[in-house]
C-alpha atoms as a PDB file:
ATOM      1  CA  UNK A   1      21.816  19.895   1.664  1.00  0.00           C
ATOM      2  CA  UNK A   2      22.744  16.130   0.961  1.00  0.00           C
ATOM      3  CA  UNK A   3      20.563  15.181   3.753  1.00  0.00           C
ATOM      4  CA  UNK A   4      17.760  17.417   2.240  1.00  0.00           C
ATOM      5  CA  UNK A   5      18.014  15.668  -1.218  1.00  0.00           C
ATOM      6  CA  UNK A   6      18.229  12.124   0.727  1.00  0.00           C
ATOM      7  CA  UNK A   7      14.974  12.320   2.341  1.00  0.00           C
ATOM      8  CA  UNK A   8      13.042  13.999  -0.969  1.00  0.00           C
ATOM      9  CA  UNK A   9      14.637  10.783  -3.168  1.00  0.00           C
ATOM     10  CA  UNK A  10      12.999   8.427  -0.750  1.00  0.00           C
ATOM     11  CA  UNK A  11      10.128  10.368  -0.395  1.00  0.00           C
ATOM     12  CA  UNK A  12       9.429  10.147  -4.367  1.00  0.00           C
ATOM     13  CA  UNK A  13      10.422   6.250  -4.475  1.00  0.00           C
ATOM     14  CA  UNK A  14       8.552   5.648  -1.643  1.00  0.00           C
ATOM     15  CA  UNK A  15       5.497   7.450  -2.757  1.00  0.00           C
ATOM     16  CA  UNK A  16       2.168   5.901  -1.868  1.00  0.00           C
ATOM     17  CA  UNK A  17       1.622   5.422  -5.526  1.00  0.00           C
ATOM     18  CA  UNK A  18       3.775   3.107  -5.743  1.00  0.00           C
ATOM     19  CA  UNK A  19       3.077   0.929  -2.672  1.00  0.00           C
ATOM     20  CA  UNK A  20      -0.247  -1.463  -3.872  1.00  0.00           C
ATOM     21  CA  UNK A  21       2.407  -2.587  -6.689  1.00  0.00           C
ATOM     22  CA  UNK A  22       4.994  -2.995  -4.403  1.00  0.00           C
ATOM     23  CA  UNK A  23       2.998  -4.659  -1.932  1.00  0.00           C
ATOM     24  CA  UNK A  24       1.725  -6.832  -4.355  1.00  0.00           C
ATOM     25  CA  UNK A  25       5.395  -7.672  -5.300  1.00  0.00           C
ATOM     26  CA  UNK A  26       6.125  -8.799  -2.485  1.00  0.00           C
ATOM     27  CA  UNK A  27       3.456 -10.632  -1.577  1.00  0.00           C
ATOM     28  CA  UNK A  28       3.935 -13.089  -4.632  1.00  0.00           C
ATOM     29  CA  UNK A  29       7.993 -12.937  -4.758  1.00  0.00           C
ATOM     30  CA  UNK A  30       8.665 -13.476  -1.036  1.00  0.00           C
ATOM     31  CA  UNK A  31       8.486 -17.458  -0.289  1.00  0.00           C
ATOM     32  CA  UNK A  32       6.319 -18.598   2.378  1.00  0.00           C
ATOM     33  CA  UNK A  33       4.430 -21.999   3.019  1.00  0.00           C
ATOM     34  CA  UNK A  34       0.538 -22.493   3.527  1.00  0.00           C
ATOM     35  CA  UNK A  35      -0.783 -23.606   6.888  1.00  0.00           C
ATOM     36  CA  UNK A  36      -3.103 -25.610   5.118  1.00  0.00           C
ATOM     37  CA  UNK A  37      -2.403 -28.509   2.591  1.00  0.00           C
ATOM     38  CA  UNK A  38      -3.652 -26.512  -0.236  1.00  0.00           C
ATOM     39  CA  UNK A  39      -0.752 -25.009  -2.277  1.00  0.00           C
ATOM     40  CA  UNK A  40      -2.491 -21.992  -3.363  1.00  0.00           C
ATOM     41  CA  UNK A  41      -3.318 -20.257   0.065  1.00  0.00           C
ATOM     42  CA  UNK A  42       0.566 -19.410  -0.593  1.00  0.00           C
ATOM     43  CA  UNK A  43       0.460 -16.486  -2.887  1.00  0.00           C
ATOM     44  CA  UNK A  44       4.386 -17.596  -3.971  1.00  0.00           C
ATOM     45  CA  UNK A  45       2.775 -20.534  -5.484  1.00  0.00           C
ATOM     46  CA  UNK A  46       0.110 -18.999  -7.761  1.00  0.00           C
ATOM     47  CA  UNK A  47       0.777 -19.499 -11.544  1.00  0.00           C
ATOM     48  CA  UNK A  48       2.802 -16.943 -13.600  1.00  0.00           C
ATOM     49  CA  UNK A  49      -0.382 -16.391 -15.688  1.00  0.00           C
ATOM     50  CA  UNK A  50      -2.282 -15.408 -12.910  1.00  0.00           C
ATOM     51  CA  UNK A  51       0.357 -13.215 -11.093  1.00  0.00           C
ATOM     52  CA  UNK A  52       0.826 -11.717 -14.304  1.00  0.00           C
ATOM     53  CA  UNK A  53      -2.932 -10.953 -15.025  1.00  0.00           C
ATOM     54  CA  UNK A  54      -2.989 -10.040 -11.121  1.00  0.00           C
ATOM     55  CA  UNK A  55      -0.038  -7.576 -11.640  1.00  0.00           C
ATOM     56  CA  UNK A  56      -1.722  -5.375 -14.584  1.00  0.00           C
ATOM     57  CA  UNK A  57      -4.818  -5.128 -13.349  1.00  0.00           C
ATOM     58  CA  UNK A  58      -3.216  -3.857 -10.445  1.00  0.00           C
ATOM     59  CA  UNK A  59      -0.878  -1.239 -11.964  1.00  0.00           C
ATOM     60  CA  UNK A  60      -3.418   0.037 -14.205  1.00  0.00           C
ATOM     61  CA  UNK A  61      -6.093   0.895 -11.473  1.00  0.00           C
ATOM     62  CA  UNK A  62      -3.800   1.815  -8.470  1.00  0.00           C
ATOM     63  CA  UNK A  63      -0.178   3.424 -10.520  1.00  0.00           C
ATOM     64  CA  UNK A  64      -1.079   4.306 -13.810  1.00  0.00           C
ATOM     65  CA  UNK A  65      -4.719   5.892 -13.489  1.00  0.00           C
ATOM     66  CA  UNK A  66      -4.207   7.756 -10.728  1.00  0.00           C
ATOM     67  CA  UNK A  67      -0.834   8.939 -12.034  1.00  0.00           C
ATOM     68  CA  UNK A  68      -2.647  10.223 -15.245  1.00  0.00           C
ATOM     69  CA  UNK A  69      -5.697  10.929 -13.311  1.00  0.00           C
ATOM     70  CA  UNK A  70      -2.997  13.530 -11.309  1.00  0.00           C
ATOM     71  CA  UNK A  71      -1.322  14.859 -14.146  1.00  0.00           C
ATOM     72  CA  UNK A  72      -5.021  15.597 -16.324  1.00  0.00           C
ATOM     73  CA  UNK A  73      -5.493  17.659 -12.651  1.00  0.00           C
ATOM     74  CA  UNK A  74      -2.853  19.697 -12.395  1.00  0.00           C
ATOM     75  CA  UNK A  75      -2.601  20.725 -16.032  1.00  0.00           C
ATOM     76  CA  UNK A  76      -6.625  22.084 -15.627  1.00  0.00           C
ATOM     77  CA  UNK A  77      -5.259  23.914 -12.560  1.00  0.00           C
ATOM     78  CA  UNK A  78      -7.889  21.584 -10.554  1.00  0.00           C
ATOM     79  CA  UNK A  79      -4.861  21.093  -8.009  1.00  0.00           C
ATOM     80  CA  UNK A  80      -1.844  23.411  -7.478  1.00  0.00           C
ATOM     81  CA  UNK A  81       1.008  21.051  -7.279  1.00  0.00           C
ATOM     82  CA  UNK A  82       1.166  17.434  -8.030  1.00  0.00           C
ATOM     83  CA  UNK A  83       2.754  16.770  -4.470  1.00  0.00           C
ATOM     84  CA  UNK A  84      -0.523  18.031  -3.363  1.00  0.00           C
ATOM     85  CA  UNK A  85       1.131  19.947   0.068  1.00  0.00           C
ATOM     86  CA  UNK A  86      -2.014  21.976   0.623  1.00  0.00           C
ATOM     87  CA  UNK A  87      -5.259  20.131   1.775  1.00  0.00           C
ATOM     88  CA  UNK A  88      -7.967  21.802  -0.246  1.00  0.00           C
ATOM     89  CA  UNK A  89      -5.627  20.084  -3.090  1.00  0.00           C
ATOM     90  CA  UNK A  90      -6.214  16.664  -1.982  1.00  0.00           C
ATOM     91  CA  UNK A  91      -9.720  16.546  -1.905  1.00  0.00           C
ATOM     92  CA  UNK A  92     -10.574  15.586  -5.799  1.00  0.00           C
ATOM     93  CA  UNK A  93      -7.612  13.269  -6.232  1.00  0.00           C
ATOM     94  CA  UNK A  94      -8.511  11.462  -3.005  1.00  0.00           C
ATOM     95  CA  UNK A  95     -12.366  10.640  -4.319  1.00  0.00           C
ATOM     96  CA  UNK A  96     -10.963   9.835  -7.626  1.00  0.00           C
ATOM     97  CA  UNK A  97      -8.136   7.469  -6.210  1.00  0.00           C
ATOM     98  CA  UNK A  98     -10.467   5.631  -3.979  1.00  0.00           C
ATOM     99  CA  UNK A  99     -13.115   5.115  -6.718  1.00  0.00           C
ATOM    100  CA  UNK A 100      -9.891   3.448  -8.484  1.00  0.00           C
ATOM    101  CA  UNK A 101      -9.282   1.199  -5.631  1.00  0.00           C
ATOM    102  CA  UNK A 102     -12.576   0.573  -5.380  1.00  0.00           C
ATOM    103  CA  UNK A 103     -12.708  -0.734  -9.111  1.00  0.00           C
ATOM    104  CA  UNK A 104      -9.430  -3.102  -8.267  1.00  0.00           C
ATOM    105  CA  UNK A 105     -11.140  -4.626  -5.249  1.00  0.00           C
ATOM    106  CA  UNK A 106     -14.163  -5.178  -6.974  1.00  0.00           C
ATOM    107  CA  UNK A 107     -12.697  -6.372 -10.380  1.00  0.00           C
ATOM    108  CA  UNK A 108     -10.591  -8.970  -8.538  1.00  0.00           C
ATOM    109  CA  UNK A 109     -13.336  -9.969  -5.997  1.00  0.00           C
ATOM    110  CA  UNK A 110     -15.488 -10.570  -8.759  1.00  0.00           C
ATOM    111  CA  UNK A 111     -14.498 -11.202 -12.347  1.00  0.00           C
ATOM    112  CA  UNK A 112     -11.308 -13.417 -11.668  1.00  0.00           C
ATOM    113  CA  UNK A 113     -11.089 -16.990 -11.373  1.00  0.00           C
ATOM    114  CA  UNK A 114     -12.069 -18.399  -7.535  1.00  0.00           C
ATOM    115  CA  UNK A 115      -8.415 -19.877  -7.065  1.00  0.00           C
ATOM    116  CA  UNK A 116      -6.771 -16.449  -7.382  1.00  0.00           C
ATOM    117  CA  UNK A 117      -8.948 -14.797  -4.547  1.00  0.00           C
ATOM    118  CA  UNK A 118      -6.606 -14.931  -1.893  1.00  0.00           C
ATOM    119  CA  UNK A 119      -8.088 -13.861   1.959  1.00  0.00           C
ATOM    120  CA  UNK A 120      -4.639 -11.979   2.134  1.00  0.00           C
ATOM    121  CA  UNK A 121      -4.553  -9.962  -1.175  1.00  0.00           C
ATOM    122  CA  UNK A 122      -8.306  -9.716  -1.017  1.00  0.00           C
ATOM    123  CA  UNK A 123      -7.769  -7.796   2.693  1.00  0.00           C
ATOM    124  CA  UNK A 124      -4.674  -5.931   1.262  1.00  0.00           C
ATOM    125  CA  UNK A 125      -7.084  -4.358  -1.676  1.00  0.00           C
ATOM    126  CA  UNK A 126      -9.876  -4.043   0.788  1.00  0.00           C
ATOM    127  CA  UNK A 127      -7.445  -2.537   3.411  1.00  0.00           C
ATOM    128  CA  UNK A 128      -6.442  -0.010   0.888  1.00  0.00           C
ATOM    129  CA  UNK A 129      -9.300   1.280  -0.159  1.00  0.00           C
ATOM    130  CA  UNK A 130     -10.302   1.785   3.788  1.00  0.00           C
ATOM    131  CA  UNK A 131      -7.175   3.842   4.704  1.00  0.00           C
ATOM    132  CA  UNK A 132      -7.794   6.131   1.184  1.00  0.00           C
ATOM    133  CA  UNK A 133     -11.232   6.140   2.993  1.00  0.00           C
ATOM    134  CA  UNK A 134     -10.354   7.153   6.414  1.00  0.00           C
ATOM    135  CA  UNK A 135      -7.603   9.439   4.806  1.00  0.00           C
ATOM    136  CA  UNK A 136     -10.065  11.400   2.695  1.00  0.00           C
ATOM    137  CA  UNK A 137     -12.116  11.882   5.858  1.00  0.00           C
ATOM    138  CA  UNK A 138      -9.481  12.757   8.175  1.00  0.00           C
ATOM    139  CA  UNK A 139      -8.132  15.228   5.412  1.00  0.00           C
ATOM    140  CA  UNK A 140     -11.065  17.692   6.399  1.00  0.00           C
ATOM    141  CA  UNK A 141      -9.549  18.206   9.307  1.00  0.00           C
ATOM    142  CA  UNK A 142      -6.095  17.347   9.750  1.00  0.00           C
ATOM    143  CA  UNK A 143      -3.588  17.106   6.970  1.00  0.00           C
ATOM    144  CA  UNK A 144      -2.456  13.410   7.549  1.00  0.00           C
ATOM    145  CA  UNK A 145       0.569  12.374   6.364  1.00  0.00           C
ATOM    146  CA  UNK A 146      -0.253   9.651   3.188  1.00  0.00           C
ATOM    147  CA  UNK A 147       3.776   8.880   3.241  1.00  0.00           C
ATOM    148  CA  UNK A 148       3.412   7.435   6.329  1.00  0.00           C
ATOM    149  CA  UNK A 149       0.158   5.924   5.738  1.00  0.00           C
ATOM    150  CA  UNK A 150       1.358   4.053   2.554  1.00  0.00           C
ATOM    151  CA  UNK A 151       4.729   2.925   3.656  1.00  0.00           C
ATOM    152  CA  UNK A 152       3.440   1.413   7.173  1.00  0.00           C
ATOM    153  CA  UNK A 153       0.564   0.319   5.582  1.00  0.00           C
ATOM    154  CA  UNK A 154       3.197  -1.698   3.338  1.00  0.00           C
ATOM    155  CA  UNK A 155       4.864  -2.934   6.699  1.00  0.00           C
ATOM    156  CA  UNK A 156       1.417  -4.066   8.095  1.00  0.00           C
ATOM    157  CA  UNK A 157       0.818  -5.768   5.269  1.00  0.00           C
ATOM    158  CA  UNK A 158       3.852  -8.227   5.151  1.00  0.00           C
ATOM    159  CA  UNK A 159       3.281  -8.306   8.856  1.00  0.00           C
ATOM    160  CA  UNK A 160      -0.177  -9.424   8.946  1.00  0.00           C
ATOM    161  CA  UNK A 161       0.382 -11.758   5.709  1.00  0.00           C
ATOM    162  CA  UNK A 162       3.678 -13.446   7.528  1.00  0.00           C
ATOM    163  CA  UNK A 163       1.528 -14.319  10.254  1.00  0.00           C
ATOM    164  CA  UNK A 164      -0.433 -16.539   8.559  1.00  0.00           C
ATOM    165  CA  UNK A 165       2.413 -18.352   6.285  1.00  0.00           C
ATOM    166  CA  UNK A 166       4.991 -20.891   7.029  1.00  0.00           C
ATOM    167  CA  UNK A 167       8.701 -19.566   6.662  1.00  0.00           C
ATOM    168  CA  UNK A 168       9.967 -21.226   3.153  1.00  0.00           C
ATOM    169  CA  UNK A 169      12.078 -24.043   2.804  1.00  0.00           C
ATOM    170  CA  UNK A 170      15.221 -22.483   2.554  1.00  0.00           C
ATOM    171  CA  UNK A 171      14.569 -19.660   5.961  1.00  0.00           C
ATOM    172  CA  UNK A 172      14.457 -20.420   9.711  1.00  0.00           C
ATOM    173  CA  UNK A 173      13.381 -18.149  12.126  1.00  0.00           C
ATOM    174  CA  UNK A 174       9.763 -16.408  11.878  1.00  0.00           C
ATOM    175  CA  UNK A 175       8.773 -15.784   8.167  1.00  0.00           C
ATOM    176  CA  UNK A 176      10.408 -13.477   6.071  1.00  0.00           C
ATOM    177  CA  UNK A 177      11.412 -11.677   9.168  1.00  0.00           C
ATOM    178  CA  UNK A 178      14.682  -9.830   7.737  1.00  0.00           C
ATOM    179  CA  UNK A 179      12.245  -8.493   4.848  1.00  0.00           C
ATOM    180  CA  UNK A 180       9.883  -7.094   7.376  1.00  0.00           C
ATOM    181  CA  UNK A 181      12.892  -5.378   9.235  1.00  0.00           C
ATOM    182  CA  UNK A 182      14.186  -4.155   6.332  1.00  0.00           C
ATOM    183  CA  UNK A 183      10.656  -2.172   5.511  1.00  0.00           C
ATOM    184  CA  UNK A 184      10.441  -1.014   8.735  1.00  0.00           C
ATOM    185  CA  UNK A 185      13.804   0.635   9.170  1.00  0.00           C
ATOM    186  CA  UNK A 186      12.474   2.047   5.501  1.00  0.00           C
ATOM    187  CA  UNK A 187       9.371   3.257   7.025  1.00  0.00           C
ATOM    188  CA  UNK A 188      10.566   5.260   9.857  1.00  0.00           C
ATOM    189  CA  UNK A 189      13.133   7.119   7.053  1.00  0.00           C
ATOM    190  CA  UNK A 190      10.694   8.083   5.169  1.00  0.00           C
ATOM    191  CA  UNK A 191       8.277   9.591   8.141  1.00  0.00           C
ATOM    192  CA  UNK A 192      11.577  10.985   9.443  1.00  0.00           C
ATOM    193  CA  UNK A 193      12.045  12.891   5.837  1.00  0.00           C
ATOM    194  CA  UNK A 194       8.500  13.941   6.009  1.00  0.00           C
ATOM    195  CA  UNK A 195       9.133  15.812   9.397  1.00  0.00           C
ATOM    196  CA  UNK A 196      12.734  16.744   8.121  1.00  0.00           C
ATOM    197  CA  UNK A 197      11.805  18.334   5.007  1.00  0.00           C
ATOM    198  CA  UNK A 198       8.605  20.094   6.984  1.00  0.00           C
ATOM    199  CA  UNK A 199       6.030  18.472   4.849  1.00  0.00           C
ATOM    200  CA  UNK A 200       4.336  17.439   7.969  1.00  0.00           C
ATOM    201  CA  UNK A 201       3.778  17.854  11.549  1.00  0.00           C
ATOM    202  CA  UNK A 202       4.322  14.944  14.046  1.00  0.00           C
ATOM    203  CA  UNK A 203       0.942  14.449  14.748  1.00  0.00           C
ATOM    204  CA  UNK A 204       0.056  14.181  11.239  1.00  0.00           C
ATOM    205  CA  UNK A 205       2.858  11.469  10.499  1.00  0.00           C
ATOM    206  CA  UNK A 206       2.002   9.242  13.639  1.00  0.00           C
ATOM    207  CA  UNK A 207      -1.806   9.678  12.035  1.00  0.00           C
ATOM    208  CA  UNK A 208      -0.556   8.076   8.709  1.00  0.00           C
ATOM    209  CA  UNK A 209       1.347   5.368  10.360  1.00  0.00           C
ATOM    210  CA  UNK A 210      -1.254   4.550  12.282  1.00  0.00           C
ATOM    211  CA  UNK A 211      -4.299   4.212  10.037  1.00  0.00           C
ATOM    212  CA  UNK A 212      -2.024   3.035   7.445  1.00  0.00           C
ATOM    213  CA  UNK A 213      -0.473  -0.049   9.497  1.00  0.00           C
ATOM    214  CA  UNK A 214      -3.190  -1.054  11.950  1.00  0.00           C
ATOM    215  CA  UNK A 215      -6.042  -1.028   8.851  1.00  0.00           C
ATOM    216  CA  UNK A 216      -3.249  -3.172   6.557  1.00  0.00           C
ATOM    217  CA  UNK A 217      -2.211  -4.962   9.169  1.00  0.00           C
ATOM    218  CA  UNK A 218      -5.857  -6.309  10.376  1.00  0.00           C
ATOM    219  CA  UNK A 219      -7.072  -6.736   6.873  1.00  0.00           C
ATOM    220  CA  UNK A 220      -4.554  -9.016   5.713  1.00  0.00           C
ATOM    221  CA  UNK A 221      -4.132 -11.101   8.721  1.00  0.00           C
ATOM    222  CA  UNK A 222      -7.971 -11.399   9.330  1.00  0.00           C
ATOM    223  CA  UNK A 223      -8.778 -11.468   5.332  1.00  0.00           C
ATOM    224  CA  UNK A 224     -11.308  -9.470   6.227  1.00  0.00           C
ATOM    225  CA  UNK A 225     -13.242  -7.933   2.764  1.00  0.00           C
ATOM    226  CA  UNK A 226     -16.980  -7.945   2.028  1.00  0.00           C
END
């Protein structure tokens, strides 16, 4: 019983709702250096304002939409649940969560200042809005496991965006190593409550963590976006 209400806590704080924001968090709180002399290809050292502006236009479009978006659903009876556990459930909240993505990537690609368009947060939105992608295709025929795909894809994502920093002034060792740790040993309890509490199979789960970390993990490292 405790261990049953364990893994459904960390299920709900760790839901893939939450992890753009997070991500995001720690993208701009956790210091790093730049390769390069130019102090703003470190995320730490962008300007409050900008972190700030960066911060709601993130929770609006990838937290607070969607969440509404969800709740507007479920009260129509367009889904059954709002953990959406059966598949049919997933398809109109996956189109309408992407097209939200899509909107973030696009509004901060295009319509903020040039210094503020990191390569690494401009992958991480990109990245996100390819494993909503992949997930909504995959979701026609195998009910992959978005927990998994959200928390890894969090891991990949402080991977991939370590490996192009400098460790701050104050760390030694690789960058922000203990961090990364940290999210990983968080990332395998959360797939291991998603098996534990039956809300997925194995193969689904290893599907999430896959997509969810190699797309993250390439996108941010790479900056790859269009």
């Amino acid at each position: 019983m405790i261990a049953r209400q364990f893994f459904k806590t960390l299920s709900y704080l760790f839901h893939p709702i939450f992890m753009p924001l997070l991500g995001m968090y720690f993208l701009f709180s956790l210091e790093t250096r730049p390769l390069s002399y130019y102090r703003l290809d470190a995320l730490y050292y962008f300007a409050p304002e900008a972190k700030k502006f960066l911060y709601i236009v993130i929770g609006i479009l990838t937290l607070v939409a969607p969440l509404l978006s969800l709740i507007i659903m479920y009260y129509n009876k367009m889904i059954s649940s709002l953990s959406l556990e059966k598949r049919e459930d997933r398809i109109y909240p996956f189109i309408l969560v992407s097209f939200y993505y899509l909107l973030a990537y696009f509004f901060v690609r295009y319509r903020v200042p040039p210094d503020w368009q990191h390569p690494g947060m401009l992958g991480a939105l990109f990245g996100m809005l390819l494993v909503f992608a992949i997930s909504f295709i995959a979701n026609f025929y195998i009910k992959i496991s978005i927990h998994a795909a959200g928390i890894f894809g969090l891991a990949g994502t402080l991977l991939g965006y370590s490996q192009t920093q400098l460790p701050g002034f104050a760390q030694e060792g690789p960058t922000n190593l203990y961090v990364i740790l940290y999210v990983f040993l968080v990332a395998g309890l959360v797939c291991g409550g998603r098996l534990y509490l039956k809300a997925h199979k194995l193969s689904e789960v290893l599907l999430g963590m896959l997509v969810g970390f190699s797309v993250m993990y390439t996108s941010v490292k790479f900056g790859l976006f269009i």
